[in-house]
N, C-alpha and C. Protein backbone atom coordinates (compact mmCIF):
# COMPACT_ATOMS: atom_id res chain seq x y z
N UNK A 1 -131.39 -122.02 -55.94
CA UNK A 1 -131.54 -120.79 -56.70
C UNK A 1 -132.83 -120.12 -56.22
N UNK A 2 -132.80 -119.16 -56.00
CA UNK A 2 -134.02 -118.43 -55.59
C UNK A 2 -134.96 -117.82 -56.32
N UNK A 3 -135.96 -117.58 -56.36
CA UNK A 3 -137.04 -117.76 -57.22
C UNK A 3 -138.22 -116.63 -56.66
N UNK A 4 -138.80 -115.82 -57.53
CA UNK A 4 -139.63 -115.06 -56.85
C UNK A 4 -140.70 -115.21 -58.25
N UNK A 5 -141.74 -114.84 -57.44
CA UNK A 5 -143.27 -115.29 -58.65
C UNK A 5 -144.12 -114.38 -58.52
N UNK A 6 -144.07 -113.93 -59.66
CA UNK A 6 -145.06 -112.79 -60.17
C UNK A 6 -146.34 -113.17 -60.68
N UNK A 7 -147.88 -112.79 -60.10
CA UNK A 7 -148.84 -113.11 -60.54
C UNK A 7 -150.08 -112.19 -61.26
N UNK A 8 -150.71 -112.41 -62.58
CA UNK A 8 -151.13 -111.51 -63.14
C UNK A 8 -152.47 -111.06 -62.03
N UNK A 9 -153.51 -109.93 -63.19
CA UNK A 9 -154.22 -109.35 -62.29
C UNK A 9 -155.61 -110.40 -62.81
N UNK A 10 -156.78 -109.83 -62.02
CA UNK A 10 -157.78 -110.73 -62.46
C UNK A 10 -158.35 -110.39 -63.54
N UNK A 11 -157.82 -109.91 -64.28
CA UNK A 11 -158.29 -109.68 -65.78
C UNK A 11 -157.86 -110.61 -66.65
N UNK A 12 -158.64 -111.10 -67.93
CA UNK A 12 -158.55 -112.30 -68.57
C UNK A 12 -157.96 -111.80 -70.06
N UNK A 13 -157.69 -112.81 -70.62
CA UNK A 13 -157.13 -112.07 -72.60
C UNK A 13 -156.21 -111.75 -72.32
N UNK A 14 -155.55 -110.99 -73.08
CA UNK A 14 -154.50 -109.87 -73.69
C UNK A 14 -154.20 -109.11 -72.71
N UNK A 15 -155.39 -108.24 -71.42
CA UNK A 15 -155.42 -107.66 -70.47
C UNK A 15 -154.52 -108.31 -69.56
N UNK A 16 -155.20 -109.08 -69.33
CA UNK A 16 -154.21 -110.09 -68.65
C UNK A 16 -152.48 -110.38 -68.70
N UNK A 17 -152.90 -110.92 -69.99
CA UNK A 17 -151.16 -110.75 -70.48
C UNK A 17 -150.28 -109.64 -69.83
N UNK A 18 -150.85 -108.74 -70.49
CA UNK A 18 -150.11 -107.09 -70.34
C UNK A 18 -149.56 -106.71 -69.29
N UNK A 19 -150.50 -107.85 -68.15
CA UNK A 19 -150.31 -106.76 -66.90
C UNK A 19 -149.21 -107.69 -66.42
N UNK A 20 -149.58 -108.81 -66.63
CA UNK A 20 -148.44 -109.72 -66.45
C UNK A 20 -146.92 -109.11 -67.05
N UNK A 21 -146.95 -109.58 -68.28
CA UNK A 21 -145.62 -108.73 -68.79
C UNK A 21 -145.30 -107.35 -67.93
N UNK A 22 -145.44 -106.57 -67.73
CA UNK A 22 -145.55 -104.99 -67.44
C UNK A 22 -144.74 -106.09 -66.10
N UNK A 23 -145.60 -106.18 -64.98
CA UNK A 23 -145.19 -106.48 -63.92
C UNK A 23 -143.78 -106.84 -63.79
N UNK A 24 -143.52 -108.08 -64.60
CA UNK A 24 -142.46 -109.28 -65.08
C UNK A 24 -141.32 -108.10 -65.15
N UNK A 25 -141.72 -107.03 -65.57
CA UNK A 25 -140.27 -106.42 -66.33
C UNK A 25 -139.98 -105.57 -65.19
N UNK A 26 -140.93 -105.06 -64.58
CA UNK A 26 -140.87 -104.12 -63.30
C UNK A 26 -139.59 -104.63 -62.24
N UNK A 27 -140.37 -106.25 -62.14
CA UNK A 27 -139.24 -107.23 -61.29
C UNK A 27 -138.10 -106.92 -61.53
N UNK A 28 -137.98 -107.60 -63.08
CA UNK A 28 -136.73 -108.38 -63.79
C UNK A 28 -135.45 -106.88 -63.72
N UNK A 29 -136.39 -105.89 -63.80
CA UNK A 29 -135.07 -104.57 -63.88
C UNK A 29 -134.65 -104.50 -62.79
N UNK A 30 -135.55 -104.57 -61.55
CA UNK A 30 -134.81 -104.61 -60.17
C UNK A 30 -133.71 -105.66 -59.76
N UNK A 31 -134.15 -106.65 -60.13
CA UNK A 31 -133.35 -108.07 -59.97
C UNK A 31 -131.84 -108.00 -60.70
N UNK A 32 -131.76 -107.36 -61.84
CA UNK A 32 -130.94 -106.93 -62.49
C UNK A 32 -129.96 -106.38 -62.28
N UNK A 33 -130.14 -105.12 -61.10
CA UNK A 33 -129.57 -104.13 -60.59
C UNK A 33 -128.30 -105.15 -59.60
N UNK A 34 -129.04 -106.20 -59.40
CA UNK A 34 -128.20 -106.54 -58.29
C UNK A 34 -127.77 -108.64 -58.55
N UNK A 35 -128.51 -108.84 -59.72
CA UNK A 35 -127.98 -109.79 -60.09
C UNK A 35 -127.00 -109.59 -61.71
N UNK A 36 -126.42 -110.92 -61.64
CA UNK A 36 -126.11 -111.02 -63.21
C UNK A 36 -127.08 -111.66 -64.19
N UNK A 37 -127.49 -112.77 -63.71
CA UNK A 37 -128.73 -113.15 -64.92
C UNK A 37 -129.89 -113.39 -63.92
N UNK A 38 -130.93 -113.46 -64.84
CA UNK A 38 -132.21 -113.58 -64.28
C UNK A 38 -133.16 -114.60 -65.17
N UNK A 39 -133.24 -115.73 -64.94
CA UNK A 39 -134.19 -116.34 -65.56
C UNK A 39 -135.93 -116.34 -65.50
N UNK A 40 -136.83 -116.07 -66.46
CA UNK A 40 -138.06 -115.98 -66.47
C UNK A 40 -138.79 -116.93 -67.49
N UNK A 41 -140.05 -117.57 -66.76
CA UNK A 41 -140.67 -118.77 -66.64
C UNK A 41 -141.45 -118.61 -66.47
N UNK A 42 -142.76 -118.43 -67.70
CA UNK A 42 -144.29 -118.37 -67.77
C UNK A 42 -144.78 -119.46 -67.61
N UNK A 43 -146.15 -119.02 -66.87
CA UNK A 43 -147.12 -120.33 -66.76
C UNK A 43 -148.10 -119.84 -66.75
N UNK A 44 -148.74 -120.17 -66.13
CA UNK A 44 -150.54 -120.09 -66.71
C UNK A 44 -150.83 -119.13 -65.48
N UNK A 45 -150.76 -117.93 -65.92
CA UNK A 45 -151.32 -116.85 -65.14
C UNK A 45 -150.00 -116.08 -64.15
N UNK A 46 -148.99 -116.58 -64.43
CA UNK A 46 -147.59 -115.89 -63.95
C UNK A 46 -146.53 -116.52 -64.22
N UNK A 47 -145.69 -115.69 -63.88
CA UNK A 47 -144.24 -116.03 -64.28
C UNK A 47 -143.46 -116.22 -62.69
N UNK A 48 -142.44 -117.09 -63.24
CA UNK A 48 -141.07 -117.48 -62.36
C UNK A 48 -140.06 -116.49 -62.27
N UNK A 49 -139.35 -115.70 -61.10
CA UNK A 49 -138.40 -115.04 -61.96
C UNK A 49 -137.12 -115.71 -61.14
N UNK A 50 -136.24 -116.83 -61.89
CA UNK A 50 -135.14 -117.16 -61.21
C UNK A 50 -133.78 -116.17 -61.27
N UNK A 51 -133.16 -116.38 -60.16
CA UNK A 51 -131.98 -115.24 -60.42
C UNK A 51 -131.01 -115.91 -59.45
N UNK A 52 -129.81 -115.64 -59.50
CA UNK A 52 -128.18 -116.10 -58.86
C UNK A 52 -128.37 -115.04 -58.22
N UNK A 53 -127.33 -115.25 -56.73
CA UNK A 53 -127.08 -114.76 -55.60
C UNK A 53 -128.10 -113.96 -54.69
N UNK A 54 -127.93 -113.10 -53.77
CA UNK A 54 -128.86 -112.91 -53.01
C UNK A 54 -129.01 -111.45 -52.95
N UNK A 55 -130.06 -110.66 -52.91
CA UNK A 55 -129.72 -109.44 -53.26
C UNK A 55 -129.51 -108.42 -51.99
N UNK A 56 -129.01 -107.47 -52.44
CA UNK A 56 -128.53 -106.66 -51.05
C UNK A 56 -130.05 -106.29 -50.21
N UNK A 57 -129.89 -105.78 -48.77
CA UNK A 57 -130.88 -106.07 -48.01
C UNK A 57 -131.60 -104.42 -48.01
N UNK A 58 -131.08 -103.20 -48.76
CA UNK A 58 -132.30 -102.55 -48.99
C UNK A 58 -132.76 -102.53 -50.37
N UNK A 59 -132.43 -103.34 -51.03
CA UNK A 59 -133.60 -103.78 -52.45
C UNK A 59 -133.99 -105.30 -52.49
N UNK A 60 -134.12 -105.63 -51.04
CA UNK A 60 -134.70 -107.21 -50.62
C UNK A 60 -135.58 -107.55 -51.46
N UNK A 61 -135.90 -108.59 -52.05
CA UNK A 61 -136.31 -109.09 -52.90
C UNK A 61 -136.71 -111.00 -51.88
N UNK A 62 -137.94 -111.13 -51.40
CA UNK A 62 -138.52 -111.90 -50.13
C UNK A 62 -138.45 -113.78 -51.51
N UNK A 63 -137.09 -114.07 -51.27
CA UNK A 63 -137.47 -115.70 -52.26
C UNK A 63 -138.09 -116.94 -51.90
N UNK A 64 -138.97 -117.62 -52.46
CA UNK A 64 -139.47 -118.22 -52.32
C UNK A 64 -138.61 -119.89 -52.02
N UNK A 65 -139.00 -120.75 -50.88
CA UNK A 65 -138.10 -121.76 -51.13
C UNK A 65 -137.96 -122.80 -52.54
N UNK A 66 -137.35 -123.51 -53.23
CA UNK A 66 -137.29 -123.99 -54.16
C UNK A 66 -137.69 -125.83 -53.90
């Protein structure tokens, strides 16, 4: 399953959070477009974004190996 990882900015707190989230969703709508589900997986300073199949090659989306 392919996996792409979103990492927050160097801002700490809530700031932090935000930008994280914000980002996360930026992904997750693209991923969307061209998947059916998308799984997301916080950790300590970013998120996982897992998703089924592979996405078409001009909204490439670069996955990480698993």
């Amino acid at each position: 399953m392919p996996v792409v990882t979103v990492r927050a900015s160097s801002k700490s707190g809530p700031a932090q959070l935000d930008t994280l989230v914000r980002k996360v969703t930026q992904k997750t709508s693209g991923l969307l477009e061209e998947n059916d589900r998308v799984l997301v997986v916080y950790g300590n300073g970013q998120a996982s974004l897992y998703y089924e199949g592979a996405p078409s090659p001009a909204r490439a989306v670069t996955p990480r190996p698993a």
